[in-house]
PDB file of N, CA and C in Angstrom:
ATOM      1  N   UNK A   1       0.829  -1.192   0.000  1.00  0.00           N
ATOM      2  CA  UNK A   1       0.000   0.000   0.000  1.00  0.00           C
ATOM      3  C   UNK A   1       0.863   1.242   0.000  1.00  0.00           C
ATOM      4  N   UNK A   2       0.422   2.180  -0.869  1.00  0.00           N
ATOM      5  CA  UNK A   2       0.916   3.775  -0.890  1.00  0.00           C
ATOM      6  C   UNK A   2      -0.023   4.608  -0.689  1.00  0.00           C
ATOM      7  N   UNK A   3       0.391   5.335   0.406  1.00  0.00           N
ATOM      8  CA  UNK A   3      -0.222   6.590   1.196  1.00  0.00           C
ATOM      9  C   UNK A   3       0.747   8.048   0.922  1.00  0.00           C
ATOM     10  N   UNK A   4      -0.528   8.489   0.389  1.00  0.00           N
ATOM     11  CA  UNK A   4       0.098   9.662  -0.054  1.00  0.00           C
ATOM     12  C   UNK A   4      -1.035  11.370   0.632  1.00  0.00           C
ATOM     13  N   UNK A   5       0.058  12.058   0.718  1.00  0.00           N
ATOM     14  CA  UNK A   5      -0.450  13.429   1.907  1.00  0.00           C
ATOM     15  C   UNK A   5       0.041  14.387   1.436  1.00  0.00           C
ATOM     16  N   UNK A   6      -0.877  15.259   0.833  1.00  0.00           N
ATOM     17  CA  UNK A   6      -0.847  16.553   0.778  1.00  0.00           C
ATOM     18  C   UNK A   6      -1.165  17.729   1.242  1.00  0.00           C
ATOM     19  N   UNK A   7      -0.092  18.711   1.543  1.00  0.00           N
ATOM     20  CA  UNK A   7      -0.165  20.062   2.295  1.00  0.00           C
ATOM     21  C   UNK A   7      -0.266  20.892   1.179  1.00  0.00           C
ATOM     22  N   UNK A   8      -0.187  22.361   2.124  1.00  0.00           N
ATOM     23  CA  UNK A   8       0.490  23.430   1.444  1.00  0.00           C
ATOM     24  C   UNK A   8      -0.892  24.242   0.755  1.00  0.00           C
ATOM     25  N   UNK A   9      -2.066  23.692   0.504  1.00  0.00           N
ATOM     26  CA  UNK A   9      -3.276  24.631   0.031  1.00  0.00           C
ATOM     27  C   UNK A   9      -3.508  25.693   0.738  1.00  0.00           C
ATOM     28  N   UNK A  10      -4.596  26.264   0.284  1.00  0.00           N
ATOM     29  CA  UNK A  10      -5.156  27.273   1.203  1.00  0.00           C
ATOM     30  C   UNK A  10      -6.003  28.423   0.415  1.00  0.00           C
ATOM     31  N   UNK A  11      -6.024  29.742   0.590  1.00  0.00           N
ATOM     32  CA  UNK A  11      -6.907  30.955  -0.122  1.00  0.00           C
ATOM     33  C   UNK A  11      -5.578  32.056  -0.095  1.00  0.00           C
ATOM     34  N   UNK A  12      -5.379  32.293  -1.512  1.00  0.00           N
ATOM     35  CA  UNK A  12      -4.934  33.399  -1.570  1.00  0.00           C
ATOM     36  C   UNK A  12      -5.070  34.221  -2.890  1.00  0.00           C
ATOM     37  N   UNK A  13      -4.772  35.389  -2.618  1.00  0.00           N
ATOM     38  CA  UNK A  13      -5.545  36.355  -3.637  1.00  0.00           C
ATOM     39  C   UNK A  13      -4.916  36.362  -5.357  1.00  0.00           C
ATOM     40  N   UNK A  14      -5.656  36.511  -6.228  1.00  0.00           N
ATOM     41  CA  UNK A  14      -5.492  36.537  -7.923  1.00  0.00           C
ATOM     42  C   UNK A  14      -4.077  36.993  -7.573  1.00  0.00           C
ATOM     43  N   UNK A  15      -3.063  36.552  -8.358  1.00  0.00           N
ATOM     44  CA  UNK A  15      -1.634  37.398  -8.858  1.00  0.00           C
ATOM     45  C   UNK A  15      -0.298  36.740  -7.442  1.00  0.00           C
ATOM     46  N   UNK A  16      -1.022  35.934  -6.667  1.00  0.00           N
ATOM     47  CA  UNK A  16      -0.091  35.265  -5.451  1.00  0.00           C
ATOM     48  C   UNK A  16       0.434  34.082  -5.756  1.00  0.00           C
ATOM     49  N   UNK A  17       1.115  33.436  -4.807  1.00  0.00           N
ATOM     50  CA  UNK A  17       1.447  32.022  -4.990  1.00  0.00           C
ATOM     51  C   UNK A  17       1.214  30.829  -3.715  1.00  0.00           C
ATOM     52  N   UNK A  18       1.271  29.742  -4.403  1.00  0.00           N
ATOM     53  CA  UNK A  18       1.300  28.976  -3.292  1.00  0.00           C
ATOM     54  C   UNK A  18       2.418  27.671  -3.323  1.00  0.00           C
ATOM     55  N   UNK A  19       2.401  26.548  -2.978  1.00  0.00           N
ATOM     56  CA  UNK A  19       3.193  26.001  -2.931  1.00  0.00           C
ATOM     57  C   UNK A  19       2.994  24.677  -2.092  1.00  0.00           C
ATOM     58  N   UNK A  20       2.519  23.354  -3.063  1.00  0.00           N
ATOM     59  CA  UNK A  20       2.015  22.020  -2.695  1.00  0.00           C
ATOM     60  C   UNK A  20       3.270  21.267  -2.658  1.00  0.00           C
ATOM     61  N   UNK A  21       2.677  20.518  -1.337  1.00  0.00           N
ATOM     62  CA  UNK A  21       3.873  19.213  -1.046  1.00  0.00           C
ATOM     63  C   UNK A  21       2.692  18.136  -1.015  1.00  0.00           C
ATOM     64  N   UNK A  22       3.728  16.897  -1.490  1.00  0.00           N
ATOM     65  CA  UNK A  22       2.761  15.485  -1.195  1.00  0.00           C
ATOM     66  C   UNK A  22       4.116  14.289  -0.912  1.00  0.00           C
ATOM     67  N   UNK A  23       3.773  14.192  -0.182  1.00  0.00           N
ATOM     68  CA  UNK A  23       5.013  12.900   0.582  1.00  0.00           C
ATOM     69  C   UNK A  23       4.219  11.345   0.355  1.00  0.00           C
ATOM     70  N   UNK A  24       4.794  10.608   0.005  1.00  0.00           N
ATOM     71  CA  UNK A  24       4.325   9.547  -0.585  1.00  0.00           C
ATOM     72  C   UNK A  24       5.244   8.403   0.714  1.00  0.00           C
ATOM     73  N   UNK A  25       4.330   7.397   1.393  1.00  0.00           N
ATOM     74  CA  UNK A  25       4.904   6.911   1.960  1.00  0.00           C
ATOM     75  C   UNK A  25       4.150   5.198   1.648  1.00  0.00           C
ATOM     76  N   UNK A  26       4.871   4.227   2.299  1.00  0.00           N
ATOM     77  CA  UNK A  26       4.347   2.794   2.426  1.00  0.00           C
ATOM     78  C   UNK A  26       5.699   1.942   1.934  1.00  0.00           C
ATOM     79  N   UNK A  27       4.965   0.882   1.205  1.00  0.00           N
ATOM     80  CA  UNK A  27       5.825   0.119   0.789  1.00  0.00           C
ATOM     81  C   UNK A  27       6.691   0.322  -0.775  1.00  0.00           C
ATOM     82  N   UNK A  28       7.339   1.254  -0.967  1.00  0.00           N
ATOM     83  CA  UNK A  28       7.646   1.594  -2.190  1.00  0.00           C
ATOM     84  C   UNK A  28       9.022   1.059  -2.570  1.00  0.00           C
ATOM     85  N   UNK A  29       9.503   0.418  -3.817  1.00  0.00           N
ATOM     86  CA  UNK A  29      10.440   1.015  -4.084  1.00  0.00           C
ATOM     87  C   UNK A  29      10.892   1.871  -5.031  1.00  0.00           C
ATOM     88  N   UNK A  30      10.482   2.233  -5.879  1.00  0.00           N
ATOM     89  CA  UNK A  30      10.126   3.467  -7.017  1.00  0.00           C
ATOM     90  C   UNK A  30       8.859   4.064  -7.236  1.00  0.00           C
ATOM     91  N   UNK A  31       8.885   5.042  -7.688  1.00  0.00           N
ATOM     92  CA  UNK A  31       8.054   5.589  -8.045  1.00  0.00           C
ATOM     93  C   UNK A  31       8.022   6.319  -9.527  1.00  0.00           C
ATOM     94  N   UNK A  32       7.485   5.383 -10.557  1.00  0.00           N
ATOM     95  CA  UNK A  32       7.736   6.218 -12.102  1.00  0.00           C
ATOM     96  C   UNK A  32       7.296   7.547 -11.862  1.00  0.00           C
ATOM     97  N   UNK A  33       6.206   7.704 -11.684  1.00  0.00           N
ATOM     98  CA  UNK A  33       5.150   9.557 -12.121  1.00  0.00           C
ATOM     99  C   UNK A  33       4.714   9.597 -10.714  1.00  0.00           C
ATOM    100  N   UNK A  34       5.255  10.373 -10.593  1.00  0.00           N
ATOM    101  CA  UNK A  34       4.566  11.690  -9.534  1.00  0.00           C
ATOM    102  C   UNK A  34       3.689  13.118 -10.008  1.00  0.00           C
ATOM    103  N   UNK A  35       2.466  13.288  -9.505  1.00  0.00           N
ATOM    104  CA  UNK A  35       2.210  14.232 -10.066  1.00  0.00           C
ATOM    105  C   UNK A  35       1.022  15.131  -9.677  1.00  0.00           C
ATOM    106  N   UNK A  36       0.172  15.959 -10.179  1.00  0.00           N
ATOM    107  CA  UNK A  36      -1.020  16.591  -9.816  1.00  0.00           C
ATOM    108  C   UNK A  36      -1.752  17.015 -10.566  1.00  0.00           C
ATOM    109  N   UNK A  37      -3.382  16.917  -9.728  1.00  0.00           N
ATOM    110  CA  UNK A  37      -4.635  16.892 -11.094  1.00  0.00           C
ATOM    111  C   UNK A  37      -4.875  17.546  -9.886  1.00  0.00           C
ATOM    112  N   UNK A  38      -6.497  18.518 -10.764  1.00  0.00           N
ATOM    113  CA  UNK A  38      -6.935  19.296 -10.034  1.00  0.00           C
ATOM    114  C   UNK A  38      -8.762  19.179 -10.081  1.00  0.00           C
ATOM    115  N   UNK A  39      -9.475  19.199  -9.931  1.00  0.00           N
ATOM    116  CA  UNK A  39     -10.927  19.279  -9.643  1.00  0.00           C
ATOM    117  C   UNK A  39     -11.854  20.470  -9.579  1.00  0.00           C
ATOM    118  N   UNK A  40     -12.043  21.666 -10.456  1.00  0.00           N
ATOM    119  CA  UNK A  40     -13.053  22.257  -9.593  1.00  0.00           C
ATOM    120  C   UNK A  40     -14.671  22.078  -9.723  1.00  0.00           C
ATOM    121  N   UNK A  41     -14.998  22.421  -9.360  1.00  0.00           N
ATOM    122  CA  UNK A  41     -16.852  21.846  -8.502  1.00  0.00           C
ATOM    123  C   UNK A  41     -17.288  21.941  -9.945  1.00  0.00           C
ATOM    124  N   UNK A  42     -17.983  20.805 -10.069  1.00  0.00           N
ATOM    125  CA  UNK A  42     -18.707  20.866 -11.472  1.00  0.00           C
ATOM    126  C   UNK A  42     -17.821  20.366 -12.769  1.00  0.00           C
ATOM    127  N   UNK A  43     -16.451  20.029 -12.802  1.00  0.00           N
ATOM    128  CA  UNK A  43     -15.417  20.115 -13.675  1.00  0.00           C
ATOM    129  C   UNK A  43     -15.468  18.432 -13.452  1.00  0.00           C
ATOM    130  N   UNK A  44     -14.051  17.953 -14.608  1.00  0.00           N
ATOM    131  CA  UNK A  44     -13.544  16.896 -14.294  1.00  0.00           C
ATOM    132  C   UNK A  44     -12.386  17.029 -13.928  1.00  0.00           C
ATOM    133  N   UNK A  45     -12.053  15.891 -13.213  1.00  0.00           N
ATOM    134  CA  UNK A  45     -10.172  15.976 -12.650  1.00  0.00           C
ATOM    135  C   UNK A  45      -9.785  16.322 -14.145  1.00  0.00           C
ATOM    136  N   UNK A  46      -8.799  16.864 -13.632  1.00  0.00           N
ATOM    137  CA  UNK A  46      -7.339  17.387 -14.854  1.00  0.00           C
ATOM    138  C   UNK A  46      -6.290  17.278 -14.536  1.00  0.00           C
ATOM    139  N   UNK A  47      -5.183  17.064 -15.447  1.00  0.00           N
ATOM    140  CA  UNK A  47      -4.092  16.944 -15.464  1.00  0.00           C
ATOM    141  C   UNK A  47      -3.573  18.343 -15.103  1.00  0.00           C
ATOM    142  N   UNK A  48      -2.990  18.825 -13.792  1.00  0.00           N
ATOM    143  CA  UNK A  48      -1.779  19.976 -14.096  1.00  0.00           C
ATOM    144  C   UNK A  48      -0.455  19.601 -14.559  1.00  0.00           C
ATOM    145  N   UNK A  49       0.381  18.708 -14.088  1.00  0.00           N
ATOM    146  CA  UNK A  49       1.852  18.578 -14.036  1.00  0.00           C
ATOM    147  C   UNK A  49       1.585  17.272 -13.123  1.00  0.00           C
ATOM    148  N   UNK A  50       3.384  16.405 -14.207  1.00  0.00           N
ATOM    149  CA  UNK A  50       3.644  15.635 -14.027  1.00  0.00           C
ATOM    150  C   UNK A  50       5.079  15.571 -13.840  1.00  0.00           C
ATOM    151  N   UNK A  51       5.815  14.417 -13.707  1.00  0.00           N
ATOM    152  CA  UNK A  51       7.184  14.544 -13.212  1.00  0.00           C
ATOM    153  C   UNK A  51       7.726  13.147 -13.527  1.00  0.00           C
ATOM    154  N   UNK A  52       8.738  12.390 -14.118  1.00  0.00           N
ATOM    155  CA  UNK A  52       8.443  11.150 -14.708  1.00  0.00           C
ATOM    156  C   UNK A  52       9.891  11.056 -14.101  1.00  0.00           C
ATOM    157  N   UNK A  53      10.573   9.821 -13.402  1.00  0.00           N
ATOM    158  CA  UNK A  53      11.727   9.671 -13.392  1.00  0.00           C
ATOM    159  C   UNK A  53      13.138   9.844 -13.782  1.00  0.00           C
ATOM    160  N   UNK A  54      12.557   9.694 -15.633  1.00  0.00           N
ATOM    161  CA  UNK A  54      14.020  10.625 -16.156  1.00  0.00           C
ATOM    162  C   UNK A  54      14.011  11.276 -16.184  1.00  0.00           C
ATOM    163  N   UNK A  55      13.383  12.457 -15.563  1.00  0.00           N
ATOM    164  CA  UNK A  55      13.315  13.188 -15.592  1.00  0.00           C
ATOM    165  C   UNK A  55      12.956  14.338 -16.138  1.00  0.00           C
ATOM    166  N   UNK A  56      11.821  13.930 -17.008  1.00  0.00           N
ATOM    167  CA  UNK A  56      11.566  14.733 -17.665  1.00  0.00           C
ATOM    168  C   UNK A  56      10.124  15.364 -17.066  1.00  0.00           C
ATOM    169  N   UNK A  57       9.126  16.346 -17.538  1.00  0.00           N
ATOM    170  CA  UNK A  57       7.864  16.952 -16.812  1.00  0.00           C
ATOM    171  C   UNK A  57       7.279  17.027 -18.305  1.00  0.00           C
ATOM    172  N   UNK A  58       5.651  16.850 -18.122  1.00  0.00           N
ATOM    173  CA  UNK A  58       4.904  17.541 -18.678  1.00  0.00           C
ATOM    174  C   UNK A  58       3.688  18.808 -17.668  1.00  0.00           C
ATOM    175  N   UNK A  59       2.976  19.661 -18.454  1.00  0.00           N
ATOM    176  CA  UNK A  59       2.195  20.522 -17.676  1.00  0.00           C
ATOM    177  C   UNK A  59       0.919  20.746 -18.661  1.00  0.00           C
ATOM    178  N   UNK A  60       0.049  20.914 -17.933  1.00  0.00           N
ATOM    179  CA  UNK A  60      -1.222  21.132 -18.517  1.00  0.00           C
ATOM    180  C   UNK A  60      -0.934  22.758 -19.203  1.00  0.00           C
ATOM    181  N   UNK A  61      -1.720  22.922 -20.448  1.00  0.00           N
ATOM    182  CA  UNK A  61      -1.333  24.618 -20.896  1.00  0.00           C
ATOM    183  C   UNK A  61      -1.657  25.503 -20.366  1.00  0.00           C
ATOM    184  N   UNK A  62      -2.548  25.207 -19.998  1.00  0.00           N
ATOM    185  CA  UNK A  62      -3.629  26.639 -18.708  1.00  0.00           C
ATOM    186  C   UNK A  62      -2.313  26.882 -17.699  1.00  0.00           C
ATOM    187  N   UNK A  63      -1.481  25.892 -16.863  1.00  0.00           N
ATOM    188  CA  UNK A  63      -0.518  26.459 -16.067  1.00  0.00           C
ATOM    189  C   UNK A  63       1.144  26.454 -16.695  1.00  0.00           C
ATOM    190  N   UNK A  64       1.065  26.644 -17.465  1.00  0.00           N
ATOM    191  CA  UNK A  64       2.559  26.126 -18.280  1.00  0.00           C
ATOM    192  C   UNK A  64       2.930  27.954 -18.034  1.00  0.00           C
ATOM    193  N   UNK A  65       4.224  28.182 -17.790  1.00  0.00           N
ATOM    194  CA  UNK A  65       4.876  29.382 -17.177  1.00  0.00           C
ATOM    195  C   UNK A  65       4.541  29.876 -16.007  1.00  0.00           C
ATOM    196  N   UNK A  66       3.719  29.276 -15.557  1.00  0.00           N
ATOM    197  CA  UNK A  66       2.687  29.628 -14.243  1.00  0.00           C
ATOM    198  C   UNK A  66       3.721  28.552 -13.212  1.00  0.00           C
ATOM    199  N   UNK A  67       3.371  27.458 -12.904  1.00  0.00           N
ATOM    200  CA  UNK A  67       4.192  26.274 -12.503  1.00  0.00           C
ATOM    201  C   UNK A  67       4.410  25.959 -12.702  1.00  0.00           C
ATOM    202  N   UNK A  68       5.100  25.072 -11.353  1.00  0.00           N
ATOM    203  CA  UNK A  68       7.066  23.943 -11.530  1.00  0.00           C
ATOM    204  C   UNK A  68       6.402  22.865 -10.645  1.00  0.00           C
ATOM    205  N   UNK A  69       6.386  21.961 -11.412  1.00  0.00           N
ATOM    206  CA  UNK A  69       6.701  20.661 -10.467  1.00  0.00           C
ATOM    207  C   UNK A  69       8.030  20.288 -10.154  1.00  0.00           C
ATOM    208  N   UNK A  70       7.876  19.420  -9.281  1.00  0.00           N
ATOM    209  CA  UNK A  70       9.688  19.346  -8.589  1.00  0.00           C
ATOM    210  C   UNK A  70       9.470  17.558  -7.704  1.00  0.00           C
ATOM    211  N   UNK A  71      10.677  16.989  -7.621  1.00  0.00           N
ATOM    212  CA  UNK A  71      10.259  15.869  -6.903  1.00  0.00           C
ATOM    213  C   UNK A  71      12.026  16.061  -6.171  1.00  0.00           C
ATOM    214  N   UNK A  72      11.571  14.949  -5.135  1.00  0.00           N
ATOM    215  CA  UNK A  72      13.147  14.570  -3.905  1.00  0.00           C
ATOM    216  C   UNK A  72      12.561  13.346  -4.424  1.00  0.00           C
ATOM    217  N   UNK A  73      13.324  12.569  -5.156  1.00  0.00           N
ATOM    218  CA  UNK A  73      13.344  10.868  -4.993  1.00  0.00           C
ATOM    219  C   UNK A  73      13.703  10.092  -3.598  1.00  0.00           C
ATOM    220  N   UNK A  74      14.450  11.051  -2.975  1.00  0.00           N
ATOM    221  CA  UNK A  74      15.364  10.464  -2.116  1.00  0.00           C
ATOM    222  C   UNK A  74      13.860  11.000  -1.105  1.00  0.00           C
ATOM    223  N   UNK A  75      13.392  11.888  -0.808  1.00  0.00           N
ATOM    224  CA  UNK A  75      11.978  12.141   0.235  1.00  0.00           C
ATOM    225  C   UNK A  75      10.778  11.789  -0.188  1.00  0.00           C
ATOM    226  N   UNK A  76      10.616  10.914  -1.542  1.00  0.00           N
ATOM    227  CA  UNK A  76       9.458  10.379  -1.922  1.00  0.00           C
ATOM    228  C   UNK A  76       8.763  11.597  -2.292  1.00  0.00           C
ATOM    229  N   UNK A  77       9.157  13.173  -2.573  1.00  0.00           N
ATOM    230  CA  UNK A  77       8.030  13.970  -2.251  1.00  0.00           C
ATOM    231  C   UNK A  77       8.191  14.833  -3.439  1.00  0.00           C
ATOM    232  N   UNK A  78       6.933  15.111  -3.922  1.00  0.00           N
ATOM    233  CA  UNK A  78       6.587  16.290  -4.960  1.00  0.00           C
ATOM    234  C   UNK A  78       6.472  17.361  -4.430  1.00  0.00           C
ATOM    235  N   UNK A  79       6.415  18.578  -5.090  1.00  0.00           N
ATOM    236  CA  UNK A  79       5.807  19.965  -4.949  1.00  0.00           C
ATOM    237  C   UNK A  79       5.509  20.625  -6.332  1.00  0.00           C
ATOM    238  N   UNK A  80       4.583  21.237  -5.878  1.00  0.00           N
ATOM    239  CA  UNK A  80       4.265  21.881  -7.349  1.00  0.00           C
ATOM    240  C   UNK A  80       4.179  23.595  -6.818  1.00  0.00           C
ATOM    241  N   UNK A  81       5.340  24.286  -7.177  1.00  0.00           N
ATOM    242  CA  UNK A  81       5.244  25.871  -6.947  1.00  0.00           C
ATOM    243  C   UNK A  81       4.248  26.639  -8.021  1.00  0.00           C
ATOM    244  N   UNK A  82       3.355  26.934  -7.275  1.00  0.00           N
ATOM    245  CA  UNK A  82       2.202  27.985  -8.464  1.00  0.00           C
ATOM    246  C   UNK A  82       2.173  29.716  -8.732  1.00  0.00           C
ATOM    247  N   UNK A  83       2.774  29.820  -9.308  1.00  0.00           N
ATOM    248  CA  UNK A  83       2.807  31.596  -9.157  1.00  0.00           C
ATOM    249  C   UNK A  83       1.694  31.867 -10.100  1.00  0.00           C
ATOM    250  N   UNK A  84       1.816  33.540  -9.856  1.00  0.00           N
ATOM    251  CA  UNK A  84       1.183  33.942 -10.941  1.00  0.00           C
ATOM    252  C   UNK A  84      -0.603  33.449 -10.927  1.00  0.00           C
ATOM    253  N   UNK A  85      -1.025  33.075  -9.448  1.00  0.00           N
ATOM    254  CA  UNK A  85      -2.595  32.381  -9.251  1.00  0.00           C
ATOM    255  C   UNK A  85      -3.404  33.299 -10.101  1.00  0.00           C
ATOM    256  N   UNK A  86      -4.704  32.842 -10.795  1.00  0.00           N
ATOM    257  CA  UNK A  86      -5.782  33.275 -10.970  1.00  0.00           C
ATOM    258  C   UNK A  86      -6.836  32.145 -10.332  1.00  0.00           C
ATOM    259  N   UNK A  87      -8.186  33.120 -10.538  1.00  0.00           N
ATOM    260  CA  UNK A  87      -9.267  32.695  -9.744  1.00  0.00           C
ATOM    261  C   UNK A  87      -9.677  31.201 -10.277  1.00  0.00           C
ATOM    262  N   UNK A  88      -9.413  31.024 -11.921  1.00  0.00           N
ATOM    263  CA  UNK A  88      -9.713  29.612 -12.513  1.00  0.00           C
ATOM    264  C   UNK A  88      -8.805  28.663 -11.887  1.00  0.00           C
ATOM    265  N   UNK A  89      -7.651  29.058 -11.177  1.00  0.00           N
ATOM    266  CA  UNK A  89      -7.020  28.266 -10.662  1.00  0.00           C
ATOM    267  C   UNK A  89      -7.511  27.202  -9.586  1.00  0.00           C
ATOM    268  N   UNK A  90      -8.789  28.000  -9.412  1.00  0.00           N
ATOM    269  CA  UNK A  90      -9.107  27.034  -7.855  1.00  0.00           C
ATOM    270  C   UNK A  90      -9.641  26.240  -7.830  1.00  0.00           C
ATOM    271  N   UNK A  91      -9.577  24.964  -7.100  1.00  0.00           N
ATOM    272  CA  UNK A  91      -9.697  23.709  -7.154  1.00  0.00           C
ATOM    273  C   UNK A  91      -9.462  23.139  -6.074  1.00  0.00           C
ATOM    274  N   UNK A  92      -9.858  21.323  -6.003  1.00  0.00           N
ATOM    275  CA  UNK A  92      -9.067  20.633  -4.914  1.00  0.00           C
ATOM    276  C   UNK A  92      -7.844  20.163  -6.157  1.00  0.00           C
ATOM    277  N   UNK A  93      -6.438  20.432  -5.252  1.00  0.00           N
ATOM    278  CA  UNK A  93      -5.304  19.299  -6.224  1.00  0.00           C
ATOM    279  C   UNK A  93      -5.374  18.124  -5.498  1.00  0.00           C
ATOM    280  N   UNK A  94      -5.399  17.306  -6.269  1.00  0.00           N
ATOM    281  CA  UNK A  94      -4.951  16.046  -6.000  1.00  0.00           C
ATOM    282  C   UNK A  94      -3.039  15.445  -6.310  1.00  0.00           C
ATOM    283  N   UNK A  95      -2.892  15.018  -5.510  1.00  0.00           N
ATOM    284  CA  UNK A  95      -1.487  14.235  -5.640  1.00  0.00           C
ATOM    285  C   UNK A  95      -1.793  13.062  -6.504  1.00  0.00           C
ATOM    286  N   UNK A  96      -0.808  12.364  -7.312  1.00  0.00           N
ATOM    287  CA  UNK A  96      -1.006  10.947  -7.918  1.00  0.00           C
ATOM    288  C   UNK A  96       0.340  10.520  -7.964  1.00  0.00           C
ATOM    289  N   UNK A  97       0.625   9.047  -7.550  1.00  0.00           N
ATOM    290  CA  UNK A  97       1.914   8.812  -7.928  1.00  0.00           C
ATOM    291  C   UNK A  97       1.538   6.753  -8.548  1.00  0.00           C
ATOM    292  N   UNK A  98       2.366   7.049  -9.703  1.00  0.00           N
ATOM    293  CA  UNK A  98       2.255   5.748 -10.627  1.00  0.00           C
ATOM    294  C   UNK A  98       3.048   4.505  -9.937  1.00  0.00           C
ATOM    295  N   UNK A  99       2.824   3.505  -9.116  1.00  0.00           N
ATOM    296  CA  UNK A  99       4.006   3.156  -8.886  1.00  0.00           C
ATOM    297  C   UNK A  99       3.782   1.373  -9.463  1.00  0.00           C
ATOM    298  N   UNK A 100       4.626   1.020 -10.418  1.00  0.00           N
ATOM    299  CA  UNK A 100       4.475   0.243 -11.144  1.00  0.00           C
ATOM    300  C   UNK A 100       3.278  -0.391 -11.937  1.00  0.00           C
ATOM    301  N   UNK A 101       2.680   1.145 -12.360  1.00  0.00           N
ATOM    302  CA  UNK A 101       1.537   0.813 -12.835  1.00  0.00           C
ATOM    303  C   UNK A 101       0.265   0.591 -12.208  1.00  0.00           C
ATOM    304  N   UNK A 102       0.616   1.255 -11.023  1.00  0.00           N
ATOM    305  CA  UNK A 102      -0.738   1.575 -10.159  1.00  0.00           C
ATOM    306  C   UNK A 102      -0.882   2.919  -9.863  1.00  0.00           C
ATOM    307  N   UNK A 103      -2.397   2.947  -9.990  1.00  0.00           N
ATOM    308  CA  UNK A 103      -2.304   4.882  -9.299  1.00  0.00           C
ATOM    309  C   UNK A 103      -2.414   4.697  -7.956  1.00  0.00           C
ATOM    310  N   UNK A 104      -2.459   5.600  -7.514  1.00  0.00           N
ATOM    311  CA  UNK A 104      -2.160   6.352  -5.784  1.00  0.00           C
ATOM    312  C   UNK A 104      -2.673   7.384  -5.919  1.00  0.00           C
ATOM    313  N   UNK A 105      -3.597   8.032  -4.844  1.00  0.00           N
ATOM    314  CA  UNK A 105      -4.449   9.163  -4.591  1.00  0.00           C
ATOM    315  C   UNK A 105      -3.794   9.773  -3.371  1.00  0.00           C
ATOM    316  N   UNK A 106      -3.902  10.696  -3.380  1.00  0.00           N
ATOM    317  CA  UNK A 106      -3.907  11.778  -2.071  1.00  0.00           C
ATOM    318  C   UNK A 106      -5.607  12.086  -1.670  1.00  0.00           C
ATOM    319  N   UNK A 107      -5.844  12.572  -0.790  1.00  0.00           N
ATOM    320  CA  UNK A 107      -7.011  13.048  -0.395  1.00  0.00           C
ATOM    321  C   UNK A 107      -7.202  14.400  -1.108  1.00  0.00           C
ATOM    322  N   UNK A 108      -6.436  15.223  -1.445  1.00  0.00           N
ATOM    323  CA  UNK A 108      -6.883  16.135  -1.867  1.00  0.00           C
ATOM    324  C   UNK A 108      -6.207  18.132  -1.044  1.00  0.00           C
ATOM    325  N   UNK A 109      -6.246  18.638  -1.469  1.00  0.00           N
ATOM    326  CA  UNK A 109      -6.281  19.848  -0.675  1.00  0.00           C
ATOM    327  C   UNK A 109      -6.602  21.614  -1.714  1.00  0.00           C
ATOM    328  N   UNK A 110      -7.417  22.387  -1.165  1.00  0.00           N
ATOM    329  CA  UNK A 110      -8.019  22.695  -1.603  1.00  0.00           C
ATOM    330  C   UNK A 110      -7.118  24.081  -1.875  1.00  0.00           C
ATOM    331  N   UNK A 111      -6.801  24.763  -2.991  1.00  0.00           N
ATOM    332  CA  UNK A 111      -6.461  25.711  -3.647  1.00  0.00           C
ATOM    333  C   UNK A 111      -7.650  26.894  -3.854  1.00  0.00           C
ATOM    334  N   UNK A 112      -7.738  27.719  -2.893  1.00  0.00           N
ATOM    335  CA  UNK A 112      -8.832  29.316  -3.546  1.00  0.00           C
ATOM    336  C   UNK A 112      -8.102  30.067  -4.078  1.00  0.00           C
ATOM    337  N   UNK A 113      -8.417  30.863  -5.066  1.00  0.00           N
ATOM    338  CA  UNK A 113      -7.728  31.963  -5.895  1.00  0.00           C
ATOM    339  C   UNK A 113      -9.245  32.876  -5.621  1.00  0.00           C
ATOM    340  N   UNK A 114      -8.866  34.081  -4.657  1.00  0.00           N
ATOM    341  CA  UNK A 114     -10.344  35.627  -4.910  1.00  0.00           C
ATOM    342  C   UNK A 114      -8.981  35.963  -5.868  1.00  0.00           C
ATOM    343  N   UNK A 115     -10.353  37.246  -6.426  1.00  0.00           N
ATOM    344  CA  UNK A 115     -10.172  38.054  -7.295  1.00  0.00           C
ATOM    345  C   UNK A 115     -10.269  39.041  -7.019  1.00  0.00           C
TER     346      UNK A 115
END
């Protein structure tokens, strides 16, 4: 089993930033994709950013120059730095991490962008 926990949400105003962690813990020994989707009310999950072992990232276009995903292999842990918030930004993110072809959920944590 992989348990995965995400911080770092919260409310802050159009033009701010924030800054998600998700620590991935259990029985792991790799983890291909680490990454984050987002939800808002009425929407479907979406892809923001991903993070793939070799290192390479993809990002959804709506946040592309906006955010950075980032991973510690060695702390199991993602972050995704968001600058530059607008109000469409807001959502619950979700954490996801692939680990041999299984997904993994986070619970969620909730991102407000006022305007």
């Amino acid at each position: 089993q992989v348990q995965l926990v995400e911080s770092g949400g919260g409310l802050v105003q159009a033009g701010g930033s924030l800054r998600l962690s998700c620590v991935a813990s259990g029985s792991i020994f790799s983890i291909n994709v680490m990454g984050w989707y987002r939800q808002a009310p009425g929407k479907q999950r979406e892809l923001v950013a991903r993070s793939f072992s070799a290192g390479f990232t993809n990002y959804a276009d709506s946040v592309k120059g906006r955010f950075t995903i980032s991973r510690d292999n060695a702390k199991k842990t993602v972050y995704l730095q968001m600058n530059s918030l607008k109000p469409e930004d807001t959502a619950v993110y979700y954490c996801n991490a692939d680990v041999f072809g299984v997904d993994y959920w986070g619970q969620g944590t909730q991102v407000t962008v006022s305007s």
